[in-house]
Protein backbone atom coordinates (compact mmCIF):
# COMPACT_ATOMS: atom_id res chain seq x y z
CA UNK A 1 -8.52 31.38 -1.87
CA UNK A 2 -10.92 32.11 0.84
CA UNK A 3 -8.71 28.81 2.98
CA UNK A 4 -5.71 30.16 2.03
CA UNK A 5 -6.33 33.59 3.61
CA UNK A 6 -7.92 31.87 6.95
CA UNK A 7 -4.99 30.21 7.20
CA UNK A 8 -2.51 33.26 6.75
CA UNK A 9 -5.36 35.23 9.34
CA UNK A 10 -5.24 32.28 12.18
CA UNK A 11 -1.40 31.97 12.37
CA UNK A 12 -1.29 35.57 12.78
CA UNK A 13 -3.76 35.48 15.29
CA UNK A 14 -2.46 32.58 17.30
CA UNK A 15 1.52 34.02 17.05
CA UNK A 16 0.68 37.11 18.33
CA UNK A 17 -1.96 35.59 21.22
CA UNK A 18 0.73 32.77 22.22
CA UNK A 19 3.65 35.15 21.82
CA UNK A 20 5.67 32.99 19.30
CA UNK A 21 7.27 34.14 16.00
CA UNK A 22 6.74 32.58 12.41
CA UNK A 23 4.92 29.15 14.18
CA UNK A 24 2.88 27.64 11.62
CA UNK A 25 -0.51 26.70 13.53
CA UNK A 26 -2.08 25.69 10.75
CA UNK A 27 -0.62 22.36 9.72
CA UNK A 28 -3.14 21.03 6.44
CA UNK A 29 -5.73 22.77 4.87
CA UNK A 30 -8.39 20.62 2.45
CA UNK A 31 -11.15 22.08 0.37
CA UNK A 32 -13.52 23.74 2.63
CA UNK A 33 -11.08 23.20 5.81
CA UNK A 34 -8.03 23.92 8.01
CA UNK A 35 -6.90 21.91 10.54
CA UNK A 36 -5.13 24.01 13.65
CA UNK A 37 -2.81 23.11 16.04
CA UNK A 38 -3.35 23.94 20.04
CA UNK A 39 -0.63 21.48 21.04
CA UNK A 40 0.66 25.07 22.75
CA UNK A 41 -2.79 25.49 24.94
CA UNK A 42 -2.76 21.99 26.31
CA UNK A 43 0.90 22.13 27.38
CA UNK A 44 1.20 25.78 28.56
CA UNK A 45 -1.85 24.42 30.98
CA UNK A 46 -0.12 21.01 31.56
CA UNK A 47 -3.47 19.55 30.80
CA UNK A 48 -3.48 15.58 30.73
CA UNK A 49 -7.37 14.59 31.35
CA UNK A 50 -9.18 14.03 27.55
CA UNK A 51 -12.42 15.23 29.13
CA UNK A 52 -10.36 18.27 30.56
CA UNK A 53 -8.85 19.47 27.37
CA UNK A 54 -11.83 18.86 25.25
CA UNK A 55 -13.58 21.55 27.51
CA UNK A 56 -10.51 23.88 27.11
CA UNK A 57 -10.11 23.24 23.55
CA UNK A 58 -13.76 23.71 22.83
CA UNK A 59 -13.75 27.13 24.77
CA UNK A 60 -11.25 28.42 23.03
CA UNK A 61 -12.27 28.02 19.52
CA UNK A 62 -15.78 29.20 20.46
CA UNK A 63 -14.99 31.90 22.22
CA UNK A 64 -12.19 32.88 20.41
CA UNK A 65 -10.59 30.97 17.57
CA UNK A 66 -13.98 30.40 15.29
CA UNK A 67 -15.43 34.02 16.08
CA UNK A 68 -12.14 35.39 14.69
CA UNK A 69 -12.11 33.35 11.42
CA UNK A 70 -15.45 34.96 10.77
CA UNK A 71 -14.31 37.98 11.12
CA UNK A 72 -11.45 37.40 9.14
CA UNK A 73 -14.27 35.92 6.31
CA UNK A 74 -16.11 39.49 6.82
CA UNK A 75 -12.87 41.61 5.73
CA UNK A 76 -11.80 39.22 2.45
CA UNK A 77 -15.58 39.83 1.19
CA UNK A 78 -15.47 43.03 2.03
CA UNK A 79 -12.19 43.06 -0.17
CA UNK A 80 -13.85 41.65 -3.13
CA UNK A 81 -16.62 43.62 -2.81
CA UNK A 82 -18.75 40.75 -2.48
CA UNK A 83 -22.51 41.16 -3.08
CA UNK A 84 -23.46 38.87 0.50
CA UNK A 85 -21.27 37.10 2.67
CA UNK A 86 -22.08 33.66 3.00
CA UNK A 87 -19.34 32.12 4.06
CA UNK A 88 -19.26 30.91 7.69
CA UNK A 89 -17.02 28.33 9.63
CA UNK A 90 -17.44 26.49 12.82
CA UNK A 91 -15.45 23.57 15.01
CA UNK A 92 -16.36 20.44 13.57
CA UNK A 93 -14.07 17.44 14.83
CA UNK A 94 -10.81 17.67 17.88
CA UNK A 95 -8.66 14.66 17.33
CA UNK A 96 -5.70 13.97 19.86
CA UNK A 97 -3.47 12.18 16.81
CA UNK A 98 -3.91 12.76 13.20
CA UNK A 99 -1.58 11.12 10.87
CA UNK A 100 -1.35 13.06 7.60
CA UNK A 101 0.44 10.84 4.47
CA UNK A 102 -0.22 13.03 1.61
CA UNK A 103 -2.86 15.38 0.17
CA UNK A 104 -6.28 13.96 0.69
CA UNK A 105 -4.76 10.57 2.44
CA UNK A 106 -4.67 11.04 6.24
CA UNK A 107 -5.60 9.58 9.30
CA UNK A 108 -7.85 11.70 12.31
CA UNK A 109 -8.12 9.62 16.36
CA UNK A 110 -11.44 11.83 16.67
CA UNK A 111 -12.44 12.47 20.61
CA UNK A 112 -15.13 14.98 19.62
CA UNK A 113 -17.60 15.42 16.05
CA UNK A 114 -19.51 18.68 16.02
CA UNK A 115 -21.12 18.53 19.56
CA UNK A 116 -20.50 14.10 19.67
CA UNK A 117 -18.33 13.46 22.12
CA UNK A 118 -16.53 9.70 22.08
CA UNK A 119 -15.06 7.94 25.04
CA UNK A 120 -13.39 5.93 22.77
CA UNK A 121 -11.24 7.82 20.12
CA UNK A 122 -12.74 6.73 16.53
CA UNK A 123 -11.09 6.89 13.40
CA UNK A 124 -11.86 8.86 10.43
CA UNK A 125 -9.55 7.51 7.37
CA UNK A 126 -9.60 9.57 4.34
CA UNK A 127 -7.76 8.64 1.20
CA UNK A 128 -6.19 4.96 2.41
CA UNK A 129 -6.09 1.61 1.42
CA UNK A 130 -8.82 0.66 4.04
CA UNK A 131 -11.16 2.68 1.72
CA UNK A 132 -10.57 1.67 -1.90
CA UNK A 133 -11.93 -0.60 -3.81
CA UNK A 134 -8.53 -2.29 -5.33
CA UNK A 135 -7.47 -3.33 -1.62
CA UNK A 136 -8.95 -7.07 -0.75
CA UNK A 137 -11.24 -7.16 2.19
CA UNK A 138 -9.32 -9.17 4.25
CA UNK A 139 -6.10 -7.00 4.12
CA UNK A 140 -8.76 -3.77 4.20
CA UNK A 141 -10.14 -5.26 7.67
CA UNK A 142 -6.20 -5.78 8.37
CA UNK A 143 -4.97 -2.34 8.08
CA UNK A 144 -8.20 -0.86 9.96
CA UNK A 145 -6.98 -3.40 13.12
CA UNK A 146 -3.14 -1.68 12.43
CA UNK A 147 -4.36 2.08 12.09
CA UNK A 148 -6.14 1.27 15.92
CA UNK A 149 -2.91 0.55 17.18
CA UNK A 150 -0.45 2.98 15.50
CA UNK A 151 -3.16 5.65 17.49
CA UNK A 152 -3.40 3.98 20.50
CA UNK A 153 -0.68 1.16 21.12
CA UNK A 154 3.00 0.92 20.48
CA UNK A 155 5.52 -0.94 17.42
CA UNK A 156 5.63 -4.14 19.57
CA UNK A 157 2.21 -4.61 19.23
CA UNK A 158 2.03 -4.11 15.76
CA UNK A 159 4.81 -6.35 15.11
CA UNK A 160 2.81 -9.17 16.88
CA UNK A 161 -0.02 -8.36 15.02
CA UNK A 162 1.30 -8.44 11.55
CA UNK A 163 3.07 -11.86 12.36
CA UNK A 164 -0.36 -13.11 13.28
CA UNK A 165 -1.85 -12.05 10.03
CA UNK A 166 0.71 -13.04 8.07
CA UNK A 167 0.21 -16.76 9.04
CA UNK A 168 -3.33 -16.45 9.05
CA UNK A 169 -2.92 -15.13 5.43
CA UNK A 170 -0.36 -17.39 3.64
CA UNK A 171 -3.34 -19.85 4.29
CA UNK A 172 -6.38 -18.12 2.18
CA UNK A 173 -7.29 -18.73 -1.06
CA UNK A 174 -6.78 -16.82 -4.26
CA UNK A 175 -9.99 -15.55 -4.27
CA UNK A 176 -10.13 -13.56 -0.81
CA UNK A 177 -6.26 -12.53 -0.88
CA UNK A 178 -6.16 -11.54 -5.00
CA UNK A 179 -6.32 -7.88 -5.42
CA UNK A 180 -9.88 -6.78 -6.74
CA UNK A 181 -9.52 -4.38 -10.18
CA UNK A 182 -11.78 -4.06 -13.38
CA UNK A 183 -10.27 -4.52 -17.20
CA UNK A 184 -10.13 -3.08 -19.60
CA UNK A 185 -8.11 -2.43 -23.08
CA UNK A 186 -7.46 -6.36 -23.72
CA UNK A 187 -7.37 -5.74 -27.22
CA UNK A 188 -5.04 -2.82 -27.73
CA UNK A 189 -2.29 -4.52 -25.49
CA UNK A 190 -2.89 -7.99 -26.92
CA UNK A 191 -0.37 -9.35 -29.45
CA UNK A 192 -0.80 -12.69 -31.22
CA UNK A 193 2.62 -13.90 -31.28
CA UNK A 194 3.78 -12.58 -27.68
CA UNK A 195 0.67 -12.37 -26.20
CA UNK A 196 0.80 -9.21 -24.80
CA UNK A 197 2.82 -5.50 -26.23
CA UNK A 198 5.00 -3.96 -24.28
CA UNK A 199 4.54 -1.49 -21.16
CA UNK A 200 1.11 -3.29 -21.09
CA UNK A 201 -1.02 -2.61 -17.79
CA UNK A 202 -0.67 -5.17 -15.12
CA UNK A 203 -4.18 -6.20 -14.76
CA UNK A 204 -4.40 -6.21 -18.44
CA UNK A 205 -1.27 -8.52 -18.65
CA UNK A 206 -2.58 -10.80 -15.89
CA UNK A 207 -6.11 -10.80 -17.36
CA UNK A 208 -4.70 -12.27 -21.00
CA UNK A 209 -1.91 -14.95 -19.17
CA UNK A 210 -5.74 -15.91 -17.75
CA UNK A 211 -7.23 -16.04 -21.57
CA UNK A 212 -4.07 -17.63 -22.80
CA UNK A 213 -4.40 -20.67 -20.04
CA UNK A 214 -7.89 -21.23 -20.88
CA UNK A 215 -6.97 -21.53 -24.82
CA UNK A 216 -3.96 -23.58 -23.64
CA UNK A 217 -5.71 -26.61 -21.44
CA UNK A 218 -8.93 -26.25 -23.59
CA UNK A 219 -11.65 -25.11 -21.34
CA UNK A 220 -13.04 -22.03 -23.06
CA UNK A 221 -15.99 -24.31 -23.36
CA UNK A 222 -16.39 -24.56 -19.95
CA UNK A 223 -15.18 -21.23 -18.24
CA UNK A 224 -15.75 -17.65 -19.91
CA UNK A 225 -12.21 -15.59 -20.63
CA UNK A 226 -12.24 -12.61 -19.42
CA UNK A 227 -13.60 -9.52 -21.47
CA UNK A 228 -13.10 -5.99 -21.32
CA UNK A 229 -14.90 -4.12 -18.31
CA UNK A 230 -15.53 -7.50 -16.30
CA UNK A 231 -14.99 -7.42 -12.69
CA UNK A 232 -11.38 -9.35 -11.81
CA UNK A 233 -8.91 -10.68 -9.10
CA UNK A 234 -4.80 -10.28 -9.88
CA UNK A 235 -2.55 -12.43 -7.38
CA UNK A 236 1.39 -13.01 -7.73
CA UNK A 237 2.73 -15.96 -9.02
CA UNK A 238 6.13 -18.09 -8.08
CA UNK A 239 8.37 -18.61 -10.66
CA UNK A 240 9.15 -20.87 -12.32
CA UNK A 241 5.23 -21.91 -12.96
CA UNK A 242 3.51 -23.74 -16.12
CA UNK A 243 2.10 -20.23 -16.81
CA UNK A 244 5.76 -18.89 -17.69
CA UNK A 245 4.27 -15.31 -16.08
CA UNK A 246 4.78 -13.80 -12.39
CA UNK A 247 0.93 -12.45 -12.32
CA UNK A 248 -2.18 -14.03 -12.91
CA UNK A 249 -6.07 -13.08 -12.91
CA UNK A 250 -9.56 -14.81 -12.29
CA UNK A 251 -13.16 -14.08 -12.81
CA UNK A 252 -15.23 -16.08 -10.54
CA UNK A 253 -14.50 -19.09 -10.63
CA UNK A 254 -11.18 -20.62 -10.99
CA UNK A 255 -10.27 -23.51 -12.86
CA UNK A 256 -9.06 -26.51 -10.45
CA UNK A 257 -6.87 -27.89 -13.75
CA UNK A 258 -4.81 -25.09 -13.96
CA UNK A 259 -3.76 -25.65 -10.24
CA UNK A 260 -3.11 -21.87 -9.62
CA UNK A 261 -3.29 -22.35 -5.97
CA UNK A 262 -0.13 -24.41 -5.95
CA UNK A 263 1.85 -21.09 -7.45
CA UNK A 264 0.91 -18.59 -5.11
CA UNK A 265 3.23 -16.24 -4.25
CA UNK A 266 1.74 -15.48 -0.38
CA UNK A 267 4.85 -13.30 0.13
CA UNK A 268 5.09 -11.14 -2.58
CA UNK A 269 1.12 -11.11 -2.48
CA UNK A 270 1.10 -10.16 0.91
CA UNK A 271 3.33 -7.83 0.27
CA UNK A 272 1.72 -5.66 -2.32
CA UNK A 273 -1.78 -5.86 -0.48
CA UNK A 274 -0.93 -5.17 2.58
CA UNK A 275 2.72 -4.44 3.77
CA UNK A 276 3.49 -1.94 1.86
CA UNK A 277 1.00 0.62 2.49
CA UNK A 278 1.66 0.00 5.76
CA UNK A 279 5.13 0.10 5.62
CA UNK A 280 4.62 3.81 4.01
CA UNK A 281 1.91 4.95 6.16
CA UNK A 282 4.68 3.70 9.65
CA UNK A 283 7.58 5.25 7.66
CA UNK A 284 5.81 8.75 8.30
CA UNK A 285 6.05 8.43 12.17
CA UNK A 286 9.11 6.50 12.62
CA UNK A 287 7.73 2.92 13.12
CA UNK A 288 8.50 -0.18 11.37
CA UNK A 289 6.97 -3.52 10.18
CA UNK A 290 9.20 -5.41 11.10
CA UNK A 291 11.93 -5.58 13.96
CA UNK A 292 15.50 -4.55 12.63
CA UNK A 293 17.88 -6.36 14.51
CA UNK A 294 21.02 -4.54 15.59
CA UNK A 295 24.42 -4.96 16.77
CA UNK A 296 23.44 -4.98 20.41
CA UNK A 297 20.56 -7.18 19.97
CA UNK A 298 22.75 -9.98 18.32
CA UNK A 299 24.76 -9.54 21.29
CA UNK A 300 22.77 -8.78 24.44
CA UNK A 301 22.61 -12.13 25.75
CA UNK A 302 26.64 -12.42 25.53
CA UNK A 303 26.55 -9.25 27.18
């Protein structure tokens, strides 16, 4: 509640100081936060140096932005009648690009962290792949390289990149590339006579096609099947494949008789771990991940 009205109070505020009508200055708001706007201040000064419109910026919500907000705090507590006001904002980051893909999942190019200042912009991601656990390192360190340029380079040199990476990847083995995940429920999906029920979990499904090889080439002796709440790694199969399944998953180590390697499917894997987040996080500013030819392009050299 107490974000909400902040936000209501600064757009009011800044409409009425900038002379605009219905502007929404306030563009996200999080828990215990709202981020503002100034993209107004920087061009109604035609302001261009970083170092220049930090020291504007920082100005202006000190001397007037943040002093107002407090104010703003004082008149909803005295509204509830509260007992003591405790509530108290200040500036904490200024970030010359944010990219913002849902609630909770964004992207801030941070020049300036409560009183830090960095020549270098550096990125604070919230909410991504880069951060979660079920994302493979590799394609984690991947998308980290890609968020670096979507701030501060352009689509060619993301394209270049990506090709790169997708050579470098259709070339790694199941065990850095296979998406990390834990089990669990093998026994409520699993069904004796078609292994698995339906609308069963993928990492539950790929975790029994696992148990079911093991029983099938006769090495439970030698390799544990996996059990409920073990730590696995799911990776895409080609079809057609011995297995008779598009999914597979490993524990640690992987049995070299089952030849799994030889089915990988790098594209689809590839895919899944890494392209597609992308592709969704690119789709929100108008980039793509990979070049789309067009008419002209076909025929440019003609031309």
């Amino acid at each position: 509640m107490t974000t909400q009205f902040i936000s209501i109070k600064i757009n009011e505020h800044l409409n009425k100081l900038f002379k605009t009508e219905g502007k929404d200055y306030v563009i996200y708001c999080d828990t215990d936060s709202a981020y503002i706007s100034l993209d107004f201040i920087v061009e109604k000064l035609k302001l261009t140096d970083k170092n220049q419109i930090l020291k504007v910026l920082i100005k202006a919500m000190e001397k007037d932005i943040v002093p107002f907000i407090n104010s703003s705090c004082k008149i909803l507590a005295d509204r509830l009648n509260a007992f003591e006001l405790t509530t108290e904002v200040k500036l904490e980051k200024i970030c010359d690009k944010v990219i913002f893909k849902g609630k909770k999942r964004y992207i801030l190019n941070v020049l300036y962290d409560e009183g830090v200042y960095h020549h270098k912009p550096e990125l604070k991601v919230t909410g991504m792949e880069t951060v979660r656990s079920n994302t493979p390192t590799i394609a984690r360190k991947a998308l980290e390289d890609c968020f670096e340029i979507l701030m501060n380079d352009d689509n060619e040199k993301l394209f270049a990149y990506i090709a790169k990476f997708r050579e470098e990847f259709s070339k790694m083995p199941l065990e850095v590339i296979g998406r990390p995940s834990g089990v669990k429920g093998l026994d409520t999906y699993y069904d004796n006579r078609t292994l698995y029920k339906k609308a069963t979990p993928m990492h539950v499904r790929a975790s029994l096609v696992y148990n079911e090889m093991l029983d099938r080439y006769k090495l439970t002796d030698k390799f544990q099947p996996i059990i409920n709440f073990d730590k696995i790694k799911i990776c895409y199969l080609k079809m057609p494949n011995p297995f008779h399944e598009n999914i597979i998953a490993i524990k640690e180590e992987i049995p070299l008789v089952l030849d799994i390697s030889r089915y990988i499917d790098y594209h689809q894997q590839f895919e899944a771990v890494f392209l597609k987040p992308l592709r969704d996080l690119c789709s929100v500013i108008g980039w793509n991940v990979e070049r789309i030819d067009t008419l002209e392009d076909m025929f440019s050299e003609v031309i």
